[in-house]
C-alpha atoms as a PDB file:
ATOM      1  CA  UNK A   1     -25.281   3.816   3.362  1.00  0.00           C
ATOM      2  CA  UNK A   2     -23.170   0.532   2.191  1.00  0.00           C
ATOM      3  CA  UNK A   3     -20.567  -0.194   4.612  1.00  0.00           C
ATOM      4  CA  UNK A   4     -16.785   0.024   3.985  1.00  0.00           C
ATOM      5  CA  UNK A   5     -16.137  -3.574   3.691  1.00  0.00           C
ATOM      6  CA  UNK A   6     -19.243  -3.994   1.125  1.00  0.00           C
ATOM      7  CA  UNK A   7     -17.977  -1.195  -1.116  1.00  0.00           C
ATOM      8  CA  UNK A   8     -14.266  -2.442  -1.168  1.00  0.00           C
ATOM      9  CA  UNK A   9     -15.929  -5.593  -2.497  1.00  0.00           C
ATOM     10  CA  UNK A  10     -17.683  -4.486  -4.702  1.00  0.00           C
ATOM     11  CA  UNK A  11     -14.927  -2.070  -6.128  1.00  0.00           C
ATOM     12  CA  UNK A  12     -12.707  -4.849  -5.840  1.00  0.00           C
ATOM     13  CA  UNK A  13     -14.713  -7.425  -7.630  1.00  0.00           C
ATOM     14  CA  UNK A  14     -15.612  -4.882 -10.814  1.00  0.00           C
ATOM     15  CA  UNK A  15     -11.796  -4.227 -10.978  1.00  0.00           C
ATOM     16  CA  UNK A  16     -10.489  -8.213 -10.747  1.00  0.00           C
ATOM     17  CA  UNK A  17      -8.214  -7.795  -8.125  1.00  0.00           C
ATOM     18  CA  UNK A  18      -8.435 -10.882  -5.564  1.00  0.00           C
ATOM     19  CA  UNK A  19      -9.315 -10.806  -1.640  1.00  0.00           C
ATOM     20  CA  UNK A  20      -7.186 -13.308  -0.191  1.00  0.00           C
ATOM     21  CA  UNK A  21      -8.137 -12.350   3.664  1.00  0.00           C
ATOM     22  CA  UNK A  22     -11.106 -10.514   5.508  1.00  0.00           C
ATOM     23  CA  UNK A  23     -11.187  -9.771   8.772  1.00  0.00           C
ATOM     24  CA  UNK A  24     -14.969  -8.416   9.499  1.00  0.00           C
ATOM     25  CA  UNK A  25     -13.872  -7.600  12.699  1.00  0.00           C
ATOM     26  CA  UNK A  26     -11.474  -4.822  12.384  1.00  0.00           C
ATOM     27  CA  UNK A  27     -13.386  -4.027   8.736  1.00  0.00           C
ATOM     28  CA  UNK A  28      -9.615  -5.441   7.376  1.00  0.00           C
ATOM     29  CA  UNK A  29      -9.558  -7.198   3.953  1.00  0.00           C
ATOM     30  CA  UNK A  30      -5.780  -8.406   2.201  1.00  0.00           C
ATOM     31  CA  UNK A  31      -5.753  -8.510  -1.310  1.00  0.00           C
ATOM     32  CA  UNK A  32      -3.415  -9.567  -4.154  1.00  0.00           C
ATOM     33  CA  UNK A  33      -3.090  -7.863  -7.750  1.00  0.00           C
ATOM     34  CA  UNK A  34      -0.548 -10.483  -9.191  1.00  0.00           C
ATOM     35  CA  UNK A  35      -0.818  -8.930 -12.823  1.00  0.00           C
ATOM     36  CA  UNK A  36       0.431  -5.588 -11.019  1.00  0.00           C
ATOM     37  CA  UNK A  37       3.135  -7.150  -8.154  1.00  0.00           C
ATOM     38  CA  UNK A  38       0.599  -6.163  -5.762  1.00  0.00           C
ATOM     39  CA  UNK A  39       0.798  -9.301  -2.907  1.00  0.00           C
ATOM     40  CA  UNK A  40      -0.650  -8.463   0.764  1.00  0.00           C
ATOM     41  CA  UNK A  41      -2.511  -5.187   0.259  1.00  0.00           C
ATOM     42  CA  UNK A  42      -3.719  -3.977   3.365  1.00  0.00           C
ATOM     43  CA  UNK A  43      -7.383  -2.541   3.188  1.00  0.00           C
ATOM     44  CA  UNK A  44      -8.144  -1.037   6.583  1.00  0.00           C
ATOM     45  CA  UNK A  45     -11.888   1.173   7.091  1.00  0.00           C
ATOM     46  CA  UNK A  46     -11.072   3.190  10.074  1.00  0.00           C
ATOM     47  CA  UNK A  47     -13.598   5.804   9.830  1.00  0.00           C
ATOM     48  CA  UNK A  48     -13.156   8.422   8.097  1.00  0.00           C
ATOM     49  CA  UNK A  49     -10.433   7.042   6.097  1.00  0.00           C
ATOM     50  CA  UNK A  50      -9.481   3.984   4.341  1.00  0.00           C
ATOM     51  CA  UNK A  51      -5.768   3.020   5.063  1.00  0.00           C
ATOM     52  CA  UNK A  52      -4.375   1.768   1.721  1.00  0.00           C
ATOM     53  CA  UNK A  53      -0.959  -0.318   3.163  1.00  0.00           C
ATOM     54  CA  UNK A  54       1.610  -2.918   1.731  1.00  0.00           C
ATOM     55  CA  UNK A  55       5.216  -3.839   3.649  1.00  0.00           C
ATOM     56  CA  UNK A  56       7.629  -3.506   1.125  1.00  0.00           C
ATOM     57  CA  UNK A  57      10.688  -4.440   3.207  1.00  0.00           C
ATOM     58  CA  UNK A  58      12.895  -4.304   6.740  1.00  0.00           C
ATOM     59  CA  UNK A  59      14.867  -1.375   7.181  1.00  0.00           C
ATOM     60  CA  UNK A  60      18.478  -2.366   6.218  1.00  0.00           C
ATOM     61  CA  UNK A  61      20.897  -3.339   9.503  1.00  0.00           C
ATOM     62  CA  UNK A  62      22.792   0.282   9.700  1.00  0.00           C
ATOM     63  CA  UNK A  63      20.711   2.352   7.324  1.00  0.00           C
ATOM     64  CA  UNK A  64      22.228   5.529   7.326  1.00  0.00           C
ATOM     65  CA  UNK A  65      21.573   9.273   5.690  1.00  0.00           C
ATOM     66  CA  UNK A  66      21.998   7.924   2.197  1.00  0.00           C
ATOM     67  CA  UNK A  67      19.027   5.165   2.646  1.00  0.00           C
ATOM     68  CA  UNK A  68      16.406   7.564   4.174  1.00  0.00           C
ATOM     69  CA  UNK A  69      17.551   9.908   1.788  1.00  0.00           C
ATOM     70  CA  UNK A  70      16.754   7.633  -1.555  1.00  0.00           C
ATOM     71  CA  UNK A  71      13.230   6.706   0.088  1.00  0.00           C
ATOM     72  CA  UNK A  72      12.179  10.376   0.589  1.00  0.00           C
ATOM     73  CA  UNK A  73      13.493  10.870  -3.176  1.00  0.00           C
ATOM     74  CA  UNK A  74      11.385   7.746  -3.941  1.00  0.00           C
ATOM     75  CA  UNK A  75       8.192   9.886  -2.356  1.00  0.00           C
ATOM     76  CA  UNK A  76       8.641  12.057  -5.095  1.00  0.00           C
ATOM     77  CA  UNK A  77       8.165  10.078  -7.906  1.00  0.00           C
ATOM     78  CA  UNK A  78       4.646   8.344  -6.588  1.00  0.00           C
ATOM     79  CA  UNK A  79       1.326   9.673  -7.801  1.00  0.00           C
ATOM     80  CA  UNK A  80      -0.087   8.589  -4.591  1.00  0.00           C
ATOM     81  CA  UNK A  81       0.771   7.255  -1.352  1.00  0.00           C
ATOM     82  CA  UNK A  82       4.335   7.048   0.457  1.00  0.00           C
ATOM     83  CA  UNK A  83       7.148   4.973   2.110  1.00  0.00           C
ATOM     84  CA  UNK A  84       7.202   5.717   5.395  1.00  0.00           C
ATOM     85  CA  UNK A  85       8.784   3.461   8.375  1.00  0.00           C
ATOM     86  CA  UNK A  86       6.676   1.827  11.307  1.00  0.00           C
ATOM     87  CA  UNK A  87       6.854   3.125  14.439  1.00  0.00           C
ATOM     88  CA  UNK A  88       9.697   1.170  15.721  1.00  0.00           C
ATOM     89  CA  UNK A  89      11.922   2.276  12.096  1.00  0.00           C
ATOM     90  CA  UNK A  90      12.173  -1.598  11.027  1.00  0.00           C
ATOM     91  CA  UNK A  91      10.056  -1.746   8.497  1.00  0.00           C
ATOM     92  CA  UNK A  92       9.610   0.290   5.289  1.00  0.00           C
ATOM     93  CA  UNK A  93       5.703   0.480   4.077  1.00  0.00           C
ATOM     94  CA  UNK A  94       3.877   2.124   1.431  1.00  0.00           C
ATOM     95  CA  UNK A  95       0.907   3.788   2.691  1.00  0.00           C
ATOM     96  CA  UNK A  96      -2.070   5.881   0.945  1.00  0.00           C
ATOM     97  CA  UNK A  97      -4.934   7.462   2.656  1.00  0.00           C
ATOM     98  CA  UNK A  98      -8.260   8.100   1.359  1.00  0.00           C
ATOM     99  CA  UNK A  99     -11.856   9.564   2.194  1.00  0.00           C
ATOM    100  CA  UNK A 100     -14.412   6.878   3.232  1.00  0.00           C
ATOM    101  CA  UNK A 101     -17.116   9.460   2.668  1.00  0.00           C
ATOM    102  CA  UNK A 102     -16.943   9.795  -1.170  1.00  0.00           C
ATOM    103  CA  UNK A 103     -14.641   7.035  -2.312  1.00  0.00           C
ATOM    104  CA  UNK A 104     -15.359   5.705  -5.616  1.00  0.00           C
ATOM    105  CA  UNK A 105     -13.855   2.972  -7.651  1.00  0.00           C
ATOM    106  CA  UNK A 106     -11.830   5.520  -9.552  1.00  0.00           C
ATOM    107  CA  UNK A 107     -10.108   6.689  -6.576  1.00  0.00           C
ATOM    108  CA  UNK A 108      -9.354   3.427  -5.075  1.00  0.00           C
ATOM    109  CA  UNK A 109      -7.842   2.008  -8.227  1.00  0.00           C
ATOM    110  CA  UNK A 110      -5.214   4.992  -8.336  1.00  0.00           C
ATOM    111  CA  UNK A 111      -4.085   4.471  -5.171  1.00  0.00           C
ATOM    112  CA  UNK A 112      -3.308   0.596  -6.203  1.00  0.00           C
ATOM    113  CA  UNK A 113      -2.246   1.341  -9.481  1.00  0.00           C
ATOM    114  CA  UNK A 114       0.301   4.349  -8.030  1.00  0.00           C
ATOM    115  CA  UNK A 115       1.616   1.090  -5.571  1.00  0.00           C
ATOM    116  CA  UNK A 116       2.057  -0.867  -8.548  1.00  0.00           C
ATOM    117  CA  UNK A 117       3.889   1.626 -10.375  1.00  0.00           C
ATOM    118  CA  UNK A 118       6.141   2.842  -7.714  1.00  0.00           C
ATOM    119  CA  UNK A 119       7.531  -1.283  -7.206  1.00  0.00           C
ATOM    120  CA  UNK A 120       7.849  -1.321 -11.264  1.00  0.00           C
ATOM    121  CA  UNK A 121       9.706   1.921 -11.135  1.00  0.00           C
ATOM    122  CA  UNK A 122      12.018   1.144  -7.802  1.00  0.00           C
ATOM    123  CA  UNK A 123      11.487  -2.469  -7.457  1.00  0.00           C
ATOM    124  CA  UNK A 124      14.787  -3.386  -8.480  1.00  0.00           C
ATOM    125  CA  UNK A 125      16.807  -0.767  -6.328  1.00  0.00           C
ATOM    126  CA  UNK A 126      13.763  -1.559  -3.138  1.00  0.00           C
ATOM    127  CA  UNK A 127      15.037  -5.475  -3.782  1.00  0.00           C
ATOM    128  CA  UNK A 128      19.063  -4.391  -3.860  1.00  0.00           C
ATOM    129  CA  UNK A 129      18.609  -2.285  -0.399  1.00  0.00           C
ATOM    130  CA  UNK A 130      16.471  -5.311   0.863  1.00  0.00           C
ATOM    131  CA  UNK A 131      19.460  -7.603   0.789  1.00  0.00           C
ATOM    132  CA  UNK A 132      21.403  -5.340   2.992  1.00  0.00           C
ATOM    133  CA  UNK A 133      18.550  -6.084   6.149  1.00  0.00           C
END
């Protein structure tokens, strides 16, 4: 069976999007979709999953109800994926999950493509609650 890292490459390679870090090690690689506003896409194979993740901000200084409340409305506009906060609630992230064992190309380039959309669609507002952190 081709590892993780080898079949991210290869998916990655057939649909032009650019790996701009690997880290063999931790089977990590970063990648960039510049046509799409995808910068610093996390990659991470940790068997049985591959952890699709990209920061997408701080959490505001005094986020209250309202904030959280506009993410989790945000979760319900993504095809995949969702903003959720780090352990420590400072950062917002986007974060998609999907099956090592039968991933295809297909699969991986909705979960980019739903990232991509989600910024296009709430970029704007995302940037505006940014400049509150």
């Amino acid at each position: 069976m081709v590892d993780c890292m080898e079949k991210l490459k290869g998916f990655l390679s057939e649909l032009d999007i650019a790996i701009i870090e690997e880290d063999p090690e931790e089977d990590l690689l970063i990648v960039d979709d510049q046509d799409s506003g995808v910068t610093n896409l996390i990659l991470d194979c940790e068997d049985p999953i591959l952890i699709v993740e990209q920061l997408i901000m701080p959490v505001p200084d005094g986020a209250g109800v309202s904030f959280y409340r506009r993410l989790l409305q945000m979760n319900a506009t993504l095809v995949h994926g969702a903003f959720l906060l780090d352990e420590e609630a400072a950062h917002v992230f986007y974060r998609d999950t999907l099956q090592l064992e039968n991933l295809d190309k297909n699969e991986l380039e909705g979960s980019i493509r739903s990232l991509a959309l989600a910024l296009a669609e709430h970029g704007d507002e995302l940037l505006e609650m940014s400049k509150q952190a």
